[in-house]
C-alpha atoms as a PDB file:
ATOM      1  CA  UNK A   1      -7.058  13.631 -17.043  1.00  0.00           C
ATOM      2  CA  UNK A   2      -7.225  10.549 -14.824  1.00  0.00           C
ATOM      3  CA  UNK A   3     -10.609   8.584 -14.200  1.00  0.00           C
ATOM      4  CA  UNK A   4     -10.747   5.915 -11.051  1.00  0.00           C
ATOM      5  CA  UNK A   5      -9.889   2.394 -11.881  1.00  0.00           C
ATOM      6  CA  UNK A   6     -12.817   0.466 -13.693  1.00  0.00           C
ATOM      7  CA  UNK A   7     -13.427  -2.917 -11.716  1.00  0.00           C
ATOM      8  CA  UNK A   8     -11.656  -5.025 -14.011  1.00  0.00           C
ATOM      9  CA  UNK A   9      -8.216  -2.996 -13.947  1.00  0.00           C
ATOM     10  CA  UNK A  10      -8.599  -3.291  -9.877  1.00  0.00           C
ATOM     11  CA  UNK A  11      -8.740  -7.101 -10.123  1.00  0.00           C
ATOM     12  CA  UNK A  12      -5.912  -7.069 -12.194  1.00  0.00           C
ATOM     13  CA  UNK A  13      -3.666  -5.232 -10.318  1.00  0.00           C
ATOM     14  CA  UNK A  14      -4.815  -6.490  -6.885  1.00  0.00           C
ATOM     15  CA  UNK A  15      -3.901  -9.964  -8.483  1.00  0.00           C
ATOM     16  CA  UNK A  16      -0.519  -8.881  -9.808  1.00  0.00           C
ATOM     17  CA  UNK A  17       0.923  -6.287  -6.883  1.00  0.00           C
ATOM     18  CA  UNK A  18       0.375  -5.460  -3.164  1.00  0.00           C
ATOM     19  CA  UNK A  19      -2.139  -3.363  -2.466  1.00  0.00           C
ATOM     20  CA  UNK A  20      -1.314   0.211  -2.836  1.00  0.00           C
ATOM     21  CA  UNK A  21      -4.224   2.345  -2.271  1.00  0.00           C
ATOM     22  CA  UNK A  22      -7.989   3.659  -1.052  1.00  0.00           C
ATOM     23  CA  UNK A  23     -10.451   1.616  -3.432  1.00  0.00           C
ATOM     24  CA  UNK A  24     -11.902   4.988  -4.264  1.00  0.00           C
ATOM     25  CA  UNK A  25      -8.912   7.424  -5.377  1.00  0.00           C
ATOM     26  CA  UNK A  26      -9.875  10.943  -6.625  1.00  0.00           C
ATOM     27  CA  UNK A  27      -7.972  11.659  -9.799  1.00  0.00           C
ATOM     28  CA  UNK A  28      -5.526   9.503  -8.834  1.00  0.00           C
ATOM     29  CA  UNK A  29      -3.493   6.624  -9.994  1.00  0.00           C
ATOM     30  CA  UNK A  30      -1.051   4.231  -8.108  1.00  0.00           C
ATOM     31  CA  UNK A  31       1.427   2.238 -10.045  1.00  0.00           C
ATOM     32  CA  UNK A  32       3.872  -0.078  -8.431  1.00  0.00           C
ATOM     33  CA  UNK A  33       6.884   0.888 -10.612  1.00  0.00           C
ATOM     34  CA  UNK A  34       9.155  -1.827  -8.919  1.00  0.00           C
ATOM     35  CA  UNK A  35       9.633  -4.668  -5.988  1.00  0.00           C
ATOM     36  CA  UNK A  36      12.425  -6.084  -5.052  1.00  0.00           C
ATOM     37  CA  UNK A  37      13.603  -8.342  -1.651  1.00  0.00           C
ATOM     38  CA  UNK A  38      16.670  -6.682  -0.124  1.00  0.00           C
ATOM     39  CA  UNK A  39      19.510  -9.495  -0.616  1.00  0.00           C
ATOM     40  CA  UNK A  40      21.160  -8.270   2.044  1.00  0.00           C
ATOM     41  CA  UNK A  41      18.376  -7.567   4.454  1.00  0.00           C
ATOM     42  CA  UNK A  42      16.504 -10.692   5.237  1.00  0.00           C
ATOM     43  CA  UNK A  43      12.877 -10.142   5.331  1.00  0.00           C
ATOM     44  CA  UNK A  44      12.867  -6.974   4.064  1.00  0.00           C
ATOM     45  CA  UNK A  45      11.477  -5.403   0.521  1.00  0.00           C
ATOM     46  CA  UNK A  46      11.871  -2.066  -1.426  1.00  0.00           C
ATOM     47  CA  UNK A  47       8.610  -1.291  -3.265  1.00  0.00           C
ATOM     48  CA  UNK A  48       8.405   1.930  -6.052  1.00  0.00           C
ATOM     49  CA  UNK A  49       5.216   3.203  -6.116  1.00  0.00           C
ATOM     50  CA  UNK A  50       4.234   6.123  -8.223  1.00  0.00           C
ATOM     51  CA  UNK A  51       1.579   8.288  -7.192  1.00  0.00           C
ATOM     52  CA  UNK A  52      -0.209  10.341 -10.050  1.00  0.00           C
ATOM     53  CA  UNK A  53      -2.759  13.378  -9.488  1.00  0.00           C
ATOM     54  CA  UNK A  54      -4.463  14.658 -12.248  1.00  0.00           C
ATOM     55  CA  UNK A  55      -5.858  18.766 -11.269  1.00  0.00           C
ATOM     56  CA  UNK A  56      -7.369  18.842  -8.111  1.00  0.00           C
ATOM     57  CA  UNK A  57      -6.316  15.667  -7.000  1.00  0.00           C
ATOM     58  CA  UNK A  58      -6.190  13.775  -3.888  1.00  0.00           C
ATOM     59  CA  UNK A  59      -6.072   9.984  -1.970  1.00  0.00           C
ATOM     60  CA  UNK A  60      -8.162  10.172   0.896  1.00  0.00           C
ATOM     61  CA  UNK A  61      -6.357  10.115   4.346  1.00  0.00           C
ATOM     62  CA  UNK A  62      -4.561   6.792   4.836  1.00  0.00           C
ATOM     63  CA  UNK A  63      -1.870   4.803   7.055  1.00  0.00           C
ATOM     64  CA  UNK A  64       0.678   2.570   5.607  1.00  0.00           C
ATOM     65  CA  UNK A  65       1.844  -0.806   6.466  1.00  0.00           C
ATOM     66  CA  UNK A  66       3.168  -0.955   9.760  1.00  0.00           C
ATOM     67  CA  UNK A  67       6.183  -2.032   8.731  1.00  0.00           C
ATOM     68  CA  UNK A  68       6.844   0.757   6.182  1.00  0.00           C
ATOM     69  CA  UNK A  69       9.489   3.364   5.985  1.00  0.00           C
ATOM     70  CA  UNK A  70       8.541   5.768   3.325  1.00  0.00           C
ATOM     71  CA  UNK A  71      10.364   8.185   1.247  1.00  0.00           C
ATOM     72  CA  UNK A  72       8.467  10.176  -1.053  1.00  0.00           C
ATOM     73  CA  UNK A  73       9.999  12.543  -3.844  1.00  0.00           C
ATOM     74  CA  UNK A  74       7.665  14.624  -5.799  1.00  0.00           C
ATOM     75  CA  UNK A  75       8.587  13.997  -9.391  1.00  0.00           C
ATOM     76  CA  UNK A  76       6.137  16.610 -11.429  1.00  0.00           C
ATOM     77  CA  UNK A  77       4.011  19.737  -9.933  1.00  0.00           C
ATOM     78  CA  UNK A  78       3.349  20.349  -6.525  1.00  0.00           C
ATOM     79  CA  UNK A  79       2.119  18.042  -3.729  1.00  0.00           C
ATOM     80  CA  UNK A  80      -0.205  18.809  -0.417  1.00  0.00           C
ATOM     81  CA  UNK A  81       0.600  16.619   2.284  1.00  0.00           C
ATOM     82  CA  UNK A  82       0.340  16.289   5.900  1.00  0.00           C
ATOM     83  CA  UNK A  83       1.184  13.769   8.423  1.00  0.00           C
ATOM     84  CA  UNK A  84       0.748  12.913  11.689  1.00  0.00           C
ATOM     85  CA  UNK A  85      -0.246  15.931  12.937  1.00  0.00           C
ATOM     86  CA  UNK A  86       2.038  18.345  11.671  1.00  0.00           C
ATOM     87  CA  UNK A  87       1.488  21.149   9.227  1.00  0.00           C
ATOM     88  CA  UNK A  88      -0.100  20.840   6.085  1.00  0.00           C
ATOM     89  CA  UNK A  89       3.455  21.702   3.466  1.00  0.00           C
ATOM     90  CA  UNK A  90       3.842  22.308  -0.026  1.00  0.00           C
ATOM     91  CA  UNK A  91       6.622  19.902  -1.587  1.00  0.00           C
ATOM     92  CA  UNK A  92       7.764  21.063  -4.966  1.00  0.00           C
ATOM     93  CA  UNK A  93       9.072  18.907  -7.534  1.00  0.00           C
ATOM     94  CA  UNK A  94      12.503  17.788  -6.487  1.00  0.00           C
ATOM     95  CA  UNK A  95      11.353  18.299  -2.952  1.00  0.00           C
ATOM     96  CA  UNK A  96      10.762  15.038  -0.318  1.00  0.00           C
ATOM     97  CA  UNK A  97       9.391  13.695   2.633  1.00  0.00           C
ATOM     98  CA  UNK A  98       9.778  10.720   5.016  1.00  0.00           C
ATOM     99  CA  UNK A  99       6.653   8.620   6.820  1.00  0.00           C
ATOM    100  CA  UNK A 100       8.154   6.689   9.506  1.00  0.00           C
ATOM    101  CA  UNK A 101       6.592   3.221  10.596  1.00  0.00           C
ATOM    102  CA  UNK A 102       2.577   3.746  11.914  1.00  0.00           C
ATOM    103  CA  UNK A 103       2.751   7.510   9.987  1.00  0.00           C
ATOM    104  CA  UNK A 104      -0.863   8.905   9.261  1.00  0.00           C
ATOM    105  CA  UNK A 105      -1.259  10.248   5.717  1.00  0.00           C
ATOM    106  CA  UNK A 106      -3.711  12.703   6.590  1.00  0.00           C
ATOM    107  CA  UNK A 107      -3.377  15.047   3.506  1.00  0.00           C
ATOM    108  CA  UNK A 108      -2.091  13.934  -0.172  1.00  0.00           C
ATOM    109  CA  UNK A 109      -2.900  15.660  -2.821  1.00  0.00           C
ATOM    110  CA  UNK A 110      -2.392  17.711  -5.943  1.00  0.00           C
ATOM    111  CA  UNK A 111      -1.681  21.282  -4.671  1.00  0.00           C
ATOM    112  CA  UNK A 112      -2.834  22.595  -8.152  1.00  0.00           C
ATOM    113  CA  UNK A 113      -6.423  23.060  -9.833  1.00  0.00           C
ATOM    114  CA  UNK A 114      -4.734  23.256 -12.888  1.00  0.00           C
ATOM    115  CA  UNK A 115      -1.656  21.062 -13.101  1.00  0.00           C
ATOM    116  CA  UNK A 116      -0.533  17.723 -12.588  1.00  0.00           C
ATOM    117  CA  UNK A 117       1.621  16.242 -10.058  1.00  0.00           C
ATOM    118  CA  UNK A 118       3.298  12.758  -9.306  1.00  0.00           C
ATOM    119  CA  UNK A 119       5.265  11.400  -6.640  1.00  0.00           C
ATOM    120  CA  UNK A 120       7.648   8.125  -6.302  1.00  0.00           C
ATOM    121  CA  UNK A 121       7.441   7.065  -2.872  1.00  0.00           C
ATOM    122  CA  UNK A 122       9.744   4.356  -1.918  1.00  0.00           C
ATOM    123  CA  UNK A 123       8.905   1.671   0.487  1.00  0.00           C
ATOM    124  CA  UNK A 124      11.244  -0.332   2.756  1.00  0.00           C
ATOM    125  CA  UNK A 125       9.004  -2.597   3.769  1.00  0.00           C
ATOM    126  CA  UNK A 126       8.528  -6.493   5.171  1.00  0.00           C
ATOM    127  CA  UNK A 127       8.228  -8.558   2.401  1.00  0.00           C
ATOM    128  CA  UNK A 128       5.176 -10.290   3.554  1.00  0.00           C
ATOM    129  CA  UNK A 129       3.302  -7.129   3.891  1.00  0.00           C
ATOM    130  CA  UNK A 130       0.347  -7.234   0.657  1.00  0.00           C
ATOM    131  CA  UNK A 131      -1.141  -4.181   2.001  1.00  0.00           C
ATOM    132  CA  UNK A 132       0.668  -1.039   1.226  1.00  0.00           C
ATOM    133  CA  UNK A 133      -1.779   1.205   2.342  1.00  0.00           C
ATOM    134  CA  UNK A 134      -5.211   1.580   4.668  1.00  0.00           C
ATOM    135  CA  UNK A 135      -7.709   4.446   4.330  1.00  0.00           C
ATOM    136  CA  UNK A 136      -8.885   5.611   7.414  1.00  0.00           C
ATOM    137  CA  UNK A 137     -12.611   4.459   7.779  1.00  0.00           C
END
């Protein structure tokens, strides 16, 4: 089962990585899995991020750096999402999505009470973006 980040773990990984998510997830844990500048696109990054829900859980709803083009590929279980304001969908593992630049992340979470889930979401990205994501305030 997955607890929020103590403090200390936060400070860490704010320190080491971009930001990558809500300071309060719910059963959740982000992991930057990989970063790397695009040699042959100037300016431009590719960020891994996995995305882990333990039962029942969620990330509240979020946008992403402007700059971000987002696939998302759910890895384990079964992920909730929703953005913009299209419908809420079920991905199932093997199953993806794509947020385009200025996307709202309105739903994203485990779609199982009983199960977990994880998703790798690649980010094409500008480099100098720190801030992966925003929760909505």
């Amino acid at each position: 089962m997955f607890r929020p980040i103590a403090a200390a773990v936060s400070v860490a990984l704010i320190a080491a990585a971009p930001t990558l998510a809500a300071d309060k997830p719910y059963n959740a844990k982000v992991t930057t899995v990989f970063d790397h500048e695009i040699p042959n696109v100037p300016g431009k990054s590719m960020r891994g991020v996995l995305v882990e829900y333990g039962p029942g859980g969620s990330n509240p709803s979020h946008t992403h750096a402007k700059s971000a083009f987002i696939s998302a590929t759910v890895i384990q279980g079964r992920i909730k999402s929703q953005v913009n304001d299209g419908d809420v969908k079920i991905y199932n593992t093997g199953e993806d999505w794509v947020e385009l630049p200025g996307a709202h992340h309105r739903v994203s979470a485990n779609a199982s009470e009983t199960e977990d889930a994880k998703i790798l979401a690649v980010f094409i990205v500008d480099t100098e973006e720190t801030v992966l994501t925003i929760p909505d305030e």
